[in-house]
Protein backbone atom coordinates (compact mmCIF):
# COMPACT_ATOMS: atom_id res chain seq x y z
CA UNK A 1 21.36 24.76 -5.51
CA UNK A 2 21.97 21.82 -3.38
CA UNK A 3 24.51 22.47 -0.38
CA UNK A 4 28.04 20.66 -0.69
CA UNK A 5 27.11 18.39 2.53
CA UNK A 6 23.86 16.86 0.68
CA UNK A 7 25.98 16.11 -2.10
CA UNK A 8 28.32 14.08 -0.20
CA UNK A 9 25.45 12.74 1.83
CA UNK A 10 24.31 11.05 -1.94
CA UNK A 11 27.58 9.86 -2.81
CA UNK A 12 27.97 7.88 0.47
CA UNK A 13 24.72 6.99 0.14
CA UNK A 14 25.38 5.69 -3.51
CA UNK A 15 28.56 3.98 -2.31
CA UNK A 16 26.78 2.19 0.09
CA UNK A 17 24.38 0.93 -1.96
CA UNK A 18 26.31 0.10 -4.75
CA UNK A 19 27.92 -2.14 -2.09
CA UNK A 20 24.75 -4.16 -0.89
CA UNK A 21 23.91 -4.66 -4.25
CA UNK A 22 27.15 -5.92 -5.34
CA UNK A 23 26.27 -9.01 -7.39
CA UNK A 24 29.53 -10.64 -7.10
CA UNK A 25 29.48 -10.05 -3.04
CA UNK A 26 26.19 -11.48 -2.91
CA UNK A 27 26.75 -14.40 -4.82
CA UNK A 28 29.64 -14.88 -2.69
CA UNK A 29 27.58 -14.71 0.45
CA UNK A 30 25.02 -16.92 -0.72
CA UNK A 31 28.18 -19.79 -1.54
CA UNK A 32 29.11 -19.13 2.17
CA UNK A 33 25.98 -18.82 3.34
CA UNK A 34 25.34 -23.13 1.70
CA UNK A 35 28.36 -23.79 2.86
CA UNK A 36 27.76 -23.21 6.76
CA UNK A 37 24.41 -24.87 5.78
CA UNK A 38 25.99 -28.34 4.80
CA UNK A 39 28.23 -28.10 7.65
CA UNK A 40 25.58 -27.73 10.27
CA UNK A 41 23.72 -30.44 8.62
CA UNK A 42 20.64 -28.51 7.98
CA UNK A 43 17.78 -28.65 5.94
CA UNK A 44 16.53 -26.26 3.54
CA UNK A 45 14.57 -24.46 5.74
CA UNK A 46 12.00 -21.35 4.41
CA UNK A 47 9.93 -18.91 7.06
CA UNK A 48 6.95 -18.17 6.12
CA UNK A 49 5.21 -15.22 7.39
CA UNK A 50 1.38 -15.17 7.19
CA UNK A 51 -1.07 -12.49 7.66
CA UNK A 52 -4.47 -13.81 7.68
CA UNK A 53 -6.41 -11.43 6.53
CA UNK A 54 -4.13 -10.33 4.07
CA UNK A 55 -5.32 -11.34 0.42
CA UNK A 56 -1.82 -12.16 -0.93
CA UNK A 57 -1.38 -14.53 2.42
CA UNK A 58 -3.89 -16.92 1.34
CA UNK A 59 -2.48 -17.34 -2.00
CA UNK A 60 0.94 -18.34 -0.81
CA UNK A 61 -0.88 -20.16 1.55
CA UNK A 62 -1.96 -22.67 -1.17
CA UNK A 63 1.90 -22.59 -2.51
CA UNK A 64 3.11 -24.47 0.43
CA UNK A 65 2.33 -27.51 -0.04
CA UNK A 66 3.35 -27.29 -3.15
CA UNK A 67 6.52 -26.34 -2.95
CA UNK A 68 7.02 -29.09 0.03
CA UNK A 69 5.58 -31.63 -2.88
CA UNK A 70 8.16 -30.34 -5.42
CA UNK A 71 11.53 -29.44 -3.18
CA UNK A 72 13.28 -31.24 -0.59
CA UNK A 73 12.61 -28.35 1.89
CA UNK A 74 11.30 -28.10 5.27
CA UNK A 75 8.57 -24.43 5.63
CA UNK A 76 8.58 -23.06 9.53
CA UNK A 77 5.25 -20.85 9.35
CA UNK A 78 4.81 -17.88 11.22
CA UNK A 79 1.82 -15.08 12.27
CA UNK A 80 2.49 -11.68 11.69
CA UNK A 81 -0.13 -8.70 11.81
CA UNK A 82 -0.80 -5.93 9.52
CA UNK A 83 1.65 -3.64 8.47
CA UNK A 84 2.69 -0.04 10.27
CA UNK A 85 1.62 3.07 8.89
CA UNK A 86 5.36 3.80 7.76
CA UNK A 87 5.31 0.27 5.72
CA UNK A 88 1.63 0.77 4.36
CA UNK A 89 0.94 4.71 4.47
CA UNK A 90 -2.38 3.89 3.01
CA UNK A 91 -3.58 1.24 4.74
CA UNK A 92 -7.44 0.69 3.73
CA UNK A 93 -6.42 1.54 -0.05
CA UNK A 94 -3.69 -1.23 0.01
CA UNK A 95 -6.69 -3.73 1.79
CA UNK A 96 -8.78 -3.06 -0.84
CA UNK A 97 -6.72 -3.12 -3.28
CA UNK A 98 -4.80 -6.08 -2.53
CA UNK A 99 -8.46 -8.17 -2.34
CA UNK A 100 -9.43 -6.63 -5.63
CA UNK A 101 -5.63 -7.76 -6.94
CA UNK A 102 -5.72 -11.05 -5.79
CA UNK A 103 -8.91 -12.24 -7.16
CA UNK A 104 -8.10 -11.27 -10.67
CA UNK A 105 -4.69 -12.60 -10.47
CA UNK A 106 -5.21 -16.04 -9.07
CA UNK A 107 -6.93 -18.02 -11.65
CA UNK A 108 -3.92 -17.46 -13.51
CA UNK A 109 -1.84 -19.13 -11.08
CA UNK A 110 -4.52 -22.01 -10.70
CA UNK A 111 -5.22 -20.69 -7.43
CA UNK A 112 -8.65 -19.74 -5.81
CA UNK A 113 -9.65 -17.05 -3.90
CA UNK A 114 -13.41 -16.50 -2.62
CA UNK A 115 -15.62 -14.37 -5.04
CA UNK A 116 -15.85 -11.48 -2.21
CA UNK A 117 -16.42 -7.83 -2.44
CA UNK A 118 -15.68 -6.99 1.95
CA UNK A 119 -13.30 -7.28 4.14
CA UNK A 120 -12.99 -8.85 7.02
CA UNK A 121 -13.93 -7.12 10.37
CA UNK A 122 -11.75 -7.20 13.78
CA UNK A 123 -13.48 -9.78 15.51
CA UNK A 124 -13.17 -12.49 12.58
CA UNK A 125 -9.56 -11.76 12.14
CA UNK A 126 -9.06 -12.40 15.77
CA UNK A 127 -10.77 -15.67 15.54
CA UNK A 128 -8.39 -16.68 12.52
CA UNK A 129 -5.49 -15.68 14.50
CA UNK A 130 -6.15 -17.68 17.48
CA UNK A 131 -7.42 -20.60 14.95
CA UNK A 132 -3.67 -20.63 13.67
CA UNK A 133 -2.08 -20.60 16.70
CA UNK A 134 -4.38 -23.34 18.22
CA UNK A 135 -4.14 -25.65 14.83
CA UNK A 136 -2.36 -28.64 15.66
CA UNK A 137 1.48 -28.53 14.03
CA UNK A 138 -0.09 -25.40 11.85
CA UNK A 139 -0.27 -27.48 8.57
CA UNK A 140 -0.78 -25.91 5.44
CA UNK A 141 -3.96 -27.37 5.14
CA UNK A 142 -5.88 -25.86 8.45
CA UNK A 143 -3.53 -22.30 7.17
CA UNK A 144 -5.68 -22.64 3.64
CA UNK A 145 -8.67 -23.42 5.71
CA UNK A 146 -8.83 -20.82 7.92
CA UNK A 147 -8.54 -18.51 4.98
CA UNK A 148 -11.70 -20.00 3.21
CA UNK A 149 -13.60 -19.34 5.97
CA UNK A 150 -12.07 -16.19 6.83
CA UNK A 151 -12.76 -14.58 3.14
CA UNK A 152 -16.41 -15.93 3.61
CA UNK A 153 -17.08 -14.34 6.59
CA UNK A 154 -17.74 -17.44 8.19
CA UNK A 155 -16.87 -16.79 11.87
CA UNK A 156 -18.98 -20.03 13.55
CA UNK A 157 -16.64 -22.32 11.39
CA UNK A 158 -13.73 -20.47 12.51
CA UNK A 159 -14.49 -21.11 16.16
CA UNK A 160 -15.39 -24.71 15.32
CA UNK A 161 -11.46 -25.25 14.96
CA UNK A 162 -10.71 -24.18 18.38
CA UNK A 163 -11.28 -25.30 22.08
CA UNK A 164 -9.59 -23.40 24.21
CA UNK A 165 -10.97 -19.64 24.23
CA UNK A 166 -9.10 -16.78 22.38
CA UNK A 167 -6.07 -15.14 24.52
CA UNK A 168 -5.43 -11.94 23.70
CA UNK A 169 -2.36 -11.71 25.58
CA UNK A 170 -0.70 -14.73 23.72
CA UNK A 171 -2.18 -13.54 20.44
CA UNK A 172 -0.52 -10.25 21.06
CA UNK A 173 2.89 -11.95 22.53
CA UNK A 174 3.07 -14.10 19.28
CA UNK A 175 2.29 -11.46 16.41
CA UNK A 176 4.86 -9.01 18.47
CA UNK A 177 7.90 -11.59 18.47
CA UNK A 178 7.09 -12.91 14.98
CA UNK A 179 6.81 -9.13 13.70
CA UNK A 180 10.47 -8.72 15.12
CA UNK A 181 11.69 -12.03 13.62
CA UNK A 182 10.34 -10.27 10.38
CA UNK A 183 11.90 -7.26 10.65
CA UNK A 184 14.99 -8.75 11.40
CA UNK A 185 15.03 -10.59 8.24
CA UNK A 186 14.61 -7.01 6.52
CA UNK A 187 10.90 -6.56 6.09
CA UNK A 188 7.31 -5.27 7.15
CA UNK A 189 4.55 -7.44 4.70
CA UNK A 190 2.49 -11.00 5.26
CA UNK A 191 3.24 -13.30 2.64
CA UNK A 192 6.82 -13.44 2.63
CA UNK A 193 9.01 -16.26 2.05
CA UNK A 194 12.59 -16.19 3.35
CA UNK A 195 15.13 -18.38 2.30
CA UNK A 196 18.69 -17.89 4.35
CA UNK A 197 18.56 -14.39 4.65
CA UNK A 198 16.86 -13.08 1.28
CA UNK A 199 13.31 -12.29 1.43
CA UNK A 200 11.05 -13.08 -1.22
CA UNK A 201 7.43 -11.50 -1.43
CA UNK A 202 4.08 -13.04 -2.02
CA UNK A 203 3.80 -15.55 -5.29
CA UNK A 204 5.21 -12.84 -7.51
CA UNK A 205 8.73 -13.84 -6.59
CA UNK A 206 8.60 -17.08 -5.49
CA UNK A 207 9.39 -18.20 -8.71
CA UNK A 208 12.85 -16.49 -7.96
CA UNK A 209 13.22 -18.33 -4.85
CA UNK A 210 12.15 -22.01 -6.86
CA UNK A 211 15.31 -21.00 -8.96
CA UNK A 212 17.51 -20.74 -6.18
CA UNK A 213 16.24 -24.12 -4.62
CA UNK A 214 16.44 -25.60 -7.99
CA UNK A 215 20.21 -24.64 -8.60
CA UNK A 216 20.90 -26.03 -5.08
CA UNK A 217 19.66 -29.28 -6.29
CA UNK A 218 16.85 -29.26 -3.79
CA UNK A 219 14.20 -29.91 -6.19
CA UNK A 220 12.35 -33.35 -6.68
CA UNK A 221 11.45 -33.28 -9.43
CA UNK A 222 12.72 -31.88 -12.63
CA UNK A 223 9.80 -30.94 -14.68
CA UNK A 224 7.53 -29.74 -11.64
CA UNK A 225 7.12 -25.94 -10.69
CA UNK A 226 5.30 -24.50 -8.46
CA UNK A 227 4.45 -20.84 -9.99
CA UNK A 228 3.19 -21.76 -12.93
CA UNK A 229 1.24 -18.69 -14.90
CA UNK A 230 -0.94 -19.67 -17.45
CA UNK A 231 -0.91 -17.31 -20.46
CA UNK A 232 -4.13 -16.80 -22.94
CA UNK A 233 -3.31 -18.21 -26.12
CA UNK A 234 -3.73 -15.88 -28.49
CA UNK A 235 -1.63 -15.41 -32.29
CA UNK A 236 -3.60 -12.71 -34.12
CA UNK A 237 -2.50 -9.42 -33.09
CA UNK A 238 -5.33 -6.50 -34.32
CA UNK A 239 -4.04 -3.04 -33.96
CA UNK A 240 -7.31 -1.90 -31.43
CA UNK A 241 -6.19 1.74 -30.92
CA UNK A 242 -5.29 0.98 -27.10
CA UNK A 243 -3.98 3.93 -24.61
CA UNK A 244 -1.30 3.00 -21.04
CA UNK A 245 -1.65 6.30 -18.88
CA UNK A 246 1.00 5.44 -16.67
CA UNK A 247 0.86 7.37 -13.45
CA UNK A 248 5.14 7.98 -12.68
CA UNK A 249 7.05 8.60 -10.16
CA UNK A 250 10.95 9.87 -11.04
CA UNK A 251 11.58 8.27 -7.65
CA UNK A 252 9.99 5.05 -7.86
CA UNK A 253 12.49 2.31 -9.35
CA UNK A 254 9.65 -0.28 -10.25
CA UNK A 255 8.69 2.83 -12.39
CA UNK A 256 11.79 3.48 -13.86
CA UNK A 257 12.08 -0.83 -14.90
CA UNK A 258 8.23 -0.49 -15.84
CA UNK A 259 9.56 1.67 -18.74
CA UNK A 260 11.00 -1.20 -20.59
CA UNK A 261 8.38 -3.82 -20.38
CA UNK A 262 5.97 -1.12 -21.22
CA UNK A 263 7.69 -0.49 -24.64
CA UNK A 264 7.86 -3.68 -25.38
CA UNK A 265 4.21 -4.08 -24.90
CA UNK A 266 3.22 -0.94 -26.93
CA UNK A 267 5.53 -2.43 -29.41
CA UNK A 268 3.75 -5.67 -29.78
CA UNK A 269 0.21 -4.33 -29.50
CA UNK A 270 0.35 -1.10 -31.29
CA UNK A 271 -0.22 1.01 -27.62
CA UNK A 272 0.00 4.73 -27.13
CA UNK A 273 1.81 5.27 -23.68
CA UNK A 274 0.48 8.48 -21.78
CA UNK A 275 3.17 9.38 -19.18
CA UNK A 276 1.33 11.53 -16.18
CA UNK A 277 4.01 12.28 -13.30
CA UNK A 278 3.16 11.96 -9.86
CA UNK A 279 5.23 13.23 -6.68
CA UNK A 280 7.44 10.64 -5.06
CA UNK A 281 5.16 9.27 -2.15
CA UNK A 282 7.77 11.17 0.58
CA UNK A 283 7.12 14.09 -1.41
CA UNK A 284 3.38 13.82 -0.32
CA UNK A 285 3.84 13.69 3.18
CA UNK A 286 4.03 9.79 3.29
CA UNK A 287 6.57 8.34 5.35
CA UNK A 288 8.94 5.00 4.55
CA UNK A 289 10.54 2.68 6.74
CA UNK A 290 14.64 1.53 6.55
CA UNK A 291 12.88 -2.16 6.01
CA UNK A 292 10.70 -0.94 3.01
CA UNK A 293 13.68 1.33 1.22
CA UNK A 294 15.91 -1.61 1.33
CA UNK A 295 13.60 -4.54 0.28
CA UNK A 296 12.74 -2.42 -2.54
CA UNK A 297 16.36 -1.51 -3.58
CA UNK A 298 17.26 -5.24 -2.90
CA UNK A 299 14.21 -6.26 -4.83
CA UNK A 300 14.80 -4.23 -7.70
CA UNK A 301 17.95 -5.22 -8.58
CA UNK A 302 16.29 -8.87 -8.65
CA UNK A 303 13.89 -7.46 -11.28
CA UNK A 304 16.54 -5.75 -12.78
CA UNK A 305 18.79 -8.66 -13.54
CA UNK A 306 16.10 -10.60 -14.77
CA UNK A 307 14.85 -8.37 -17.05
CA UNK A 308 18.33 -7.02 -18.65
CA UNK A 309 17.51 -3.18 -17.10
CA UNK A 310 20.34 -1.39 -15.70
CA UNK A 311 20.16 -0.66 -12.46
CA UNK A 312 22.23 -0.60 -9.35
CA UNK A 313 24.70 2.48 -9.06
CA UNK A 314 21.82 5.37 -7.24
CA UNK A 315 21.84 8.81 -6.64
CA UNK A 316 18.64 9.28 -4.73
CA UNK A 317 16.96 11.91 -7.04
CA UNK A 318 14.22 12.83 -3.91
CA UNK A 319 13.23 16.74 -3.69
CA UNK A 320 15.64 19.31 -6.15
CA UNK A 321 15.96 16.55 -8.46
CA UNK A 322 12.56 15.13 -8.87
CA UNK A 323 11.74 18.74 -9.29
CA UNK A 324 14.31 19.82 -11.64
CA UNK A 325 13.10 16.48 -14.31
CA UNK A 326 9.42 17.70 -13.93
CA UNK A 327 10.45 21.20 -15.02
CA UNK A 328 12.37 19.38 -18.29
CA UNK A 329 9.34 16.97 -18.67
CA UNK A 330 6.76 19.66 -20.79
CA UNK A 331 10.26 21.06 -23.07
CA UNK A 332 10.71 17.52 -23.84
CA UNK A 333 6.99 16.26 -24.60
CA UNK A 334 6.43 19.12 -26.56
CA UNK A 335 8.82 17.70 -29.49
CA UNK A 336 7.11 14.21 -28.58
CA UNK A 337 10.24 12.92 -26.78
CA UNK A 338 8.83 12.64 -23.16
CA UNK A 339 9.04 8.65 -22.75
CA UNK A 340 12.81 8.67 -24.08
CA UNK A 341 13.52 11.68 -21.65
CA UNK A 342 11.74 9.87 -18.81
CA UNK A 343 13.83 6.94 -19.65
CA UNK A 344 17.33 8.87 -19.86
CA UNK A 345 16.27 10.26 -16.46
CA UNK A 346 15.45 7.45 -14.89
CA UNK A 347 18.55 5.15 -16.33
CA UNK A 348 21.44 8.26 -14.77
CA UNK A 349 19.70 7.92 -11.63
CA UNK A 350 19.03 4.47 -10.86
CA UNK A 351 21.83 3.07 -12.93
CA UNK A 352 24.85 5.48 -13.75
CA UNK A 353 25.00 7.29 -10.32
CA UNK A 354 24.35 10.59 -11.88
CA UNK A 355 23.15 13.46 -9.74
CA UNK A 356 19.52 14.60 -11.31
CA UNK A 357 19.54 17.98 -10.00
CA UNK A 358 23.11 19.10 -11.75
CA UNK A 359 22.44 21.48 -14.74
CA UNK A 360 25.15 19.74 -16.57
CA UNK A 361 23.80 16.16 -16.11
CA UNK A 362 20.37 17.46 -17.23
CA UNK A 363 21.85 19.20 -20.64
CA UNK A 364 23.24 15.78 -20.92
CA UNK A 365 20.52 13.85 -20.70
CA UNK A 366 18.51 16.14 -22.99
CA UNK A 367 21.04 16.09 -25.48
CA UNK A 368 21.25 12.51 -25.12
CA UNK A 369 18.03 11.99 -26.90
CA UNK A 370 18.30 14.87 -29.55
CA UNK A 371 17.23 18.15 -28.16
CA UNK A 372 18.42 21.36 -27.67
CA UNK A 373 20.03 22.59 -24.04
CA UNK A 374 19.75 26.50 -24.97
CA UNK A 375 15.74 25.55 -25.71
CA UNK A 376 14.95 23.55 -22.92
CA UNK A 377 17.63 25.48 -20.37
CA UNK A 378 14.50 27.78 -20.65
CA UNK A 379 12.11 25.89 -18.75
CA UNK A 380 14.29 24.71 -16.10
CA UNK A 381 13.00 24.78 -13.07
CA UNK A 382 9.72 26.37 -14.04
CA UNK A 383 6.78 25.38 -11.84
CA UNK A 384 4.34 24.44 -14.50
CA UNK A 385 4.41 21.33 -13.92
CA UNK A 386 2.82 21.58 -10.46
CA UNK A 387 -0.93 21.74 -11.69
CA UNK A 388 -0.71 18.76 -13.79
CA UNK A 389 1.05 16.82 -11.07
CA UNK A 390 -1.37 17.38 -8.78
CA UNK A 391 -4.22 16.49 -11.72
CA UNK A 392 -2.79 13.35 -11.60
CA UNK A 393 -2.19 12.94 -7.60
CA UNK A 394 -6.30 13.24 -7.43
CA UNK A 395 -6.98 11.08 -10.35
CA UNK A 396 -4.83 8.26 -8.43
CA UNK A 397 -6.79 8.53 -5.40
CA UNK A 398 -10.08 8.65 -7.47
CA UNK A 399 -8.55 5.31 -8.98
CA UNK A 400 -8.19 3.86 -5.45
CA UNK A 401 -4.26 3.44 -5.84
CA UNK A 402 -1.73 5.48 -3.87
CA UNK A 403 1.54 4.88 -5.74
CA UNK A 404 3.31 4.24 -8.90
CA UNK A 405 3.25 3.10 -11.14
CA UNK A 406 -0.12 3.02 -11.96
CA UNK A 407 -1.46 1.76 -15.31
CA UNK A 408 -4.79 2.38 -16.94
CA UNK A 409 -5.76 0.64 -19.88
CA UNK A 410 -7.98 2.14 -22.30
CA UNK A 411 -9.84 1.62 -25.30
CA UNK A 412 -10.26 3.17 -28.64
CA UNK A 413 -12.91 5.90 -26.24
CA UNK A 414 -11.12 6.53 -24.09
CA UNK A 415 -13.18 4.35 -21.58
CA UNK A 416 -10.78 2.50 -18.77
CA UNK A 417 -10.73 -1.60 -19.73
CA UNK A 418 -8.29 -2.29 -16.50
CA UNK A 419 -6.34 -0.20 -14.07
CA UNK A 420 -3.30 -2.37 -12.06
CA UNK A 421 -0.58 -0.94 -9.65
CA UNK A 422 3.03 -2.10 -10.43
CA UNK A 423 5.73 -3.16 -12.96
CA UNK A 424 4.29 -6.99 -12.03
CA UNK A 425 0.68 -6.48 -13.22
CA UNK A 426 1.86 -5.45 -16.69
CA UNK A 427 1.31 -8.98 -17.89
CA UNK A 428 -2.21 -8.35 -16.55
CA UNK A 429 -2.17 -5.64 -18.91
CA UNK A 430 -1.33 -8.43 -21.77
CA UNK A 431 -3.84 -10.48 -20.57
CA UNK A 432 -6.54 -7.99 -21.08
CA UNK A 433 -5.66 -7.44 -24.70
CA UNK A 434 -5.35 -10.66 -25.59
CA UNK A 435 -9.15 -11.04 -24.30
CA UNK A 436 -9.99 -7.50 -25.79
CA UNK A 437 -9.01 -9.51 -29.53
CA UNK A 438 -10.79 -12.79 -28.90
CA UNK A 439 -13.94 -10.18 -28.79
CA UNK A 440 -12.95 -8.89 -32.18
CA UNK A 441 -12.37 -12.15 -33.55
């Protein structure tokens, strides 16, 4: 049983957070925060932090002229390295990954990104590095076209753009200040956009920040956007006998709002969700920095709002809790009700501020969705759940993906059509169907 100190260390903890996300305080700041703005006279001004050989980098490289074409805004640019091992415990996964990520995704976005399989090595990233910080004014143009070259391992061209010979010591001196700038905004990743104190990540949530601009009447033009996806058109919906394995965390938040968007989706296309839980990346020895929680909490809440999820008042469900839902998860897939459970879980943790370990809150929630409490009281806090959970920890790995939620999309045998990390590659997931029935048709 949890001690009486932990449990006040939650509710403080939930206080406190319940108090950064405050919607009404936020909104509030962001009023004061325009206010002070006109005042001083200022532009709209948005840092932009760019890591060059960071896949996601060069596709908000190619947003910024863009978005200095569509709003009346002024973009300060900024070189920042690689991420610590506390804000990317798996480094060369999340390299690879991100490469294999950001090829698929940017033809959707009418973007480009180089047809590459490798990464680039040491000596071409320090090229690009010292290309940026030699390129005259550091337009977006010479940003985009250090990429290119960078993705296709074209080092002469690199040096072409340069006179003066590479200085490590101002290389170093200029990623170390612009990595603190970073962190003082709140975060630890390249291709991040901040906008008077709220950081926005890579071109999945700049459309988030064009909202903001827009309501500030900073845009030029009306009609124009700058994140534009461009969905398959397809009407006919077949039935194809599609699986999800979702790989879930009870700790993960962008699992827990995955749930919803991932019903929908099995909704519309007929899809059999597979649930497999995974420990909570802490749980496995991985460590998280203050940056990363909060940006994630922060960014949630974003999703959360957009999406209609509730979300916002936490209890931190890491260790006894996590542990205590895992023991519940078998009882409650047995009589087929595993994604409702998982969902019931999820919403008393990340959105009523109910403690997950608490017998009583757990015969709630199983109750809550039509089961039994003297049935399932019996497998509480069993450990067979442990074997399975490790199962799916290799299978992950074997997948080349390190957290959830992880999706796998298969077909009719069972063979894997597309595997994508996150709650914003599920309409990646859409995508795929949509191209799975234009075969059928």
């Amino acid at each position: 049983m949890l001690n009486p100190i932990k449990w006040l260390e939650l509710e403080l903890k939930r206080n406190v957070t319940r108090a950064i996300l405050d919607a009404e305080k936020n909104l509030h700041t962001k009023k004061k925060r325009e206010q002070k703005r006109l005042r001083e006279g200022r532009n709209h001004v948005i840092y932009y932090f760019h890591q060059v050989d960071d896949p996601y980098s060069h596709l908000c490289a190619q947003t910024l002229p863009l978005i200095t074409k569509t709003y009346d805004v002024e973009i300060k640019t900024f070189l920042v390295p690689s991420p610590t091992k506390e804000a990317a415990p798996e480094p060369d996964l999340l390299k690879s990954h991100s490469l294999e990520d950001a090829k698929i995704i940017a033809p959707h976005y009418g973007f480009t990104f180089p047809s590459v399989n490798e990464l680039p090595n040491d000596k071409i990233i320090q090229m690009a590095q010292w290309a940026f910080i030699c390129s005259e004014n550091q337009s977006f143009e010479d940003i985009i076209k250090i990429g290119d070259l960078l993705w296709n391992n074209d080092q002469s061209s690199i040096e072409d753009l340069f006179s003066k010979s590479p200085n490590e010591e101002i290389v170093n001196d200029t990623l170390s200040k612009n990595s603190k700038l970073r962190k003082n905004f709140g975060h630890y990743l390249g291709g991040l956009f901040v906008y008077e104190g709220e950081c926005y990540l890579g071109i999945d949530r700049l459309s988030l920040l064009e909202k903001r601009l827009a309501d500030l009447g900073a845009k030029k033009d009306e009609k124009a956007k700058v994140i534009q996806r461009r969905p398959s058109d397809v009407q006919a919906i077949i039935n194809l006998g599609l699986e999800v394995d979702i790989l879930w965390s009870a700790r993960s938040p962008y699992s827990y709002l995955a749930m919803k968007q991932l019903r929908e989706l099995s909704d519309k296309y007929h899809l059999k969700l597979n649930y497999k839980l995974i420990l909570p990346m802490v749980m496995r020895g991985m460590k998280v920095n203050y940056e990363k929680r909060m940006y994630i909490t922060k960014d949630c809440k974003r999703i959360a709002e957009e999406k209609g999820i509730p979300f916002g008042n936490i209890v931190d469900p890491l260790g006894y809790a996590v542990e205590r839902c895992y023991s519940l998860y078998g009882f409650a897939k047995k009589y087929g009700k595993e994604e409702e459970y998982l969902r019931a879980f999820g919403q008393a943790v990340w959105a009523d501020g109910i403690h997950g370990y608490v017998k009583n809150n757990l015969k709630k929630i199983i109750e809550s969705i039509g089961l039994e409490w003297e049935d399932a009281e019996k497998d509480l806090d069993s450990e067979d759940w442990k074997d399975e959970v490790e199962k799916n920890r290799k299978r992950l790995f074997e997948l080349g993906k390190w957290g959830p939620p992880t999706m796998i999309l298969k077909n009719k045998d069972g063979h894997e059509e597309l595997v994508v990390w996150g709650q914003d590659r599920i309409w990646l997931i859409e995508e795929q169907i949509k191209m799975m029935q234009t075969r059928i048709n």
